[in-house]
Protein backbone atom coordinates (compact mmCIF):
# COMPACT_ATOMS: atom_id res chain seq x y z
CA UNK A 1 210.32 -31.02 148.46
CA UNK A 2 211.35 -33.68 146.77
CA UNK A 3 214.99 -34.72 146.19
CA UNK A 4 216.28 -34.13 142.58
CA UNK A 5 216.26 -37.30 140.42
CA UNK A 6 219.47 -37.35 137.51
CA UNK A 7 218.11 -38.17 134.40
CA UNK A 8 219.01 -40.95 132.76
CA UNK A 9 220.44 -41.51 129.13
CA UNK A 10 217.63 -41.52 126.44
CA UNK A 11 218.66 -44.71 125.24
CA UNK A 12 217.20 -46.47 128.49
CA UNK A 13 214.40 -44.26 128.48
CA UNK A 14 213.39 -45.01 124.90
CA UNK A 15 214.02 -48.82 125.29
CA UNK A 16 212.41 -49.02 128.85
CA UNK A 17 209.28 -47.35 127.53
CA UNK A 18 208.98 -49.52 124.17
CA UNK A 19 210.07 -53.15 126.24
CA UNK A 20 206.98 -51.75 128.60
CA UNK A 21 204.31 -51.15 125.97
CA UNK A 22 205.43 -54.60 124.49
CA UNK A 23 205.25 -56.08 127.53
CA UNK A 24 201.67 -54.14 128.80
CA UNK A 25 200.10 -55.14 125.38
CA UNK A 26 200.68 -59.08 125.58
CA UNK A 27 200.43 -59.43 128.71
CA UNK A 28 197.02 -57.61 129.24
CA UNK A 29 195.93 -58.22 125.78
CA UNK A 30 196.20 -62.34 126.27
CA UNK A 31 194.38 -61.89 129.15
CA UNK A 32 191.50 -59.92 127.65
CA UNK A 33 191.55 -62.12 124.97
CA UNK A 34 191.19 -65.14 127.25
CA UNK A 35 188.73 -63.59 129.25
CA UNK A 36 186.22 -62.39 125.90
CA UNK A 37 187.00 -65.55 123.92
CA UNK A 38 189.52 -63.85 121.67
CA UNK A 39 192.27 -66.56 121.64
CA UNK A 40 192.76 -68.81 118.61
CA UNK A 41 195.73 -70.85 116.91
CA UNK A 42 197.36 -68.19 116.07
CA UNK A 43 197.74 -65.96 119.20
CA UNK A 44 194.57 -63.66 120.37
CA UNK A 45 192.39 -60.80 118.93
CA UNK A 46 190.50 -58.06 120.60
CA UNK A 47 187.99 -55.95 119.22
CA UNK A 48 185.78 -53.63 120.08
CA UNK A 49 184.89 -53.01 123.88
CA UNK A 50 187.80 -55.61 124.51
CA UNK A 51 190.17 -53.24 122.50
CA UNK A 52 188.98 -50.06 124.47
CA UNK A 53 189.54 -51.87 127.73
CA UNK A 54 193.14 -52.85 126.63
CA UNK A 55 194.00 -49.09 125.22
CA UNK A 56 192.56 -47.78 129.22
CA UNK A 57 194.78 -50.26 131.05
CA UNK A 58 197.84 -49.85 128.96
CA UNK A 59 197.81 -45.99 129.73
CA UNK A 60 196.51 -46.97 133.36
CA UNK A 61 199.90 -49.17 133.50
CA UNK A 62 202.24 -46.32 132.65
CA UNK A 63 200.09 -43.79 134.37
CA UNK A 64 199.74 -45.07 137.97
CA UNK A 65 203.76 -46.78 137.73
CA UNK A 66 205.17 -43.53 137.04
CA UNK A 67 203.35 -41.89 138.68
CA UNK A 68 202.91 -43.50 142.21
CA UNK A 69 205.65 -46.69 141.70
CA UNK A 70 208.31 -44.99 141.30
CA UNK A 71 208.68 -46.35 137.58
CA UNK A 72 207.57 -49.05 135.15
CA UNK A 73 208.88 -52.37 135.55
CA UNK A 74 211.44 -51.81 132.59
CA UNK A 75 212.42 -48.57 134.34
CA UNK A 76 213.28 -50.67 137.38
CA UNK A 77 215.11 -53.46 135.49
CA UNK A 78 217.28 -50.31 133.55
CA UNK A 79 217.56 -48.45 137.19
CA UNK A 80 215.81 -45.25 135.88
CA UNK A 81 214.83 -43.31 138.62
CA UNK A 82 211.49 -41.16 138.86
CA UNK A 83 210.60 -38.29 140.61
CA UNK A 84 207.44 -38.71 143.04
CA UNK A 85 204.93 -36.27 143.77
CA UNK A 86 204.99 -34.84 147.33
CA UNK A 87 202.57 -36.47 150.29
């Protein structure tokens, strides 16, 4: 069973999840954009397939982290704990 996990305060929840889809979007999104050809002066641009691919990994990101991690890497810098499925 596992061990009980105190919540923490909604600000850091709130802030930890919007910091991580900031943070999922450019991140993966420059990258798609660099890999399809997406990247002008401005900053980059997906469409289409690339925009699909970028909507799967950013719920991929918060799926598998929370999931399996043990949190997000925003919920690690704010020291939110998670509570793990059993083995």
């Amino acid at each position: 069973m596992p061990e009980p996990v105190e919540r923490a305060k909604v600000w850091k929840r709130v802030t930890a999840a919007v910091l991580d889809f900031f943070t999922v979007f450019f991140v993966c999104g420059y990258a798609l954009a660099s890999i399809t050809g997406g990247v002008n002066s401005n900053g980059f641009k997906v469409t289409g397939a690339p925009a699909l691919g970028l909507l799967a990994l950013i719920v991929l990101y918060f799926y598998v982290l929370r999931t399996y991690a043990g949190g997000t890497l925003w919920d690690r810098i704010f020291g939110i704990k998670r509570p793990q499925p059993p083995d």
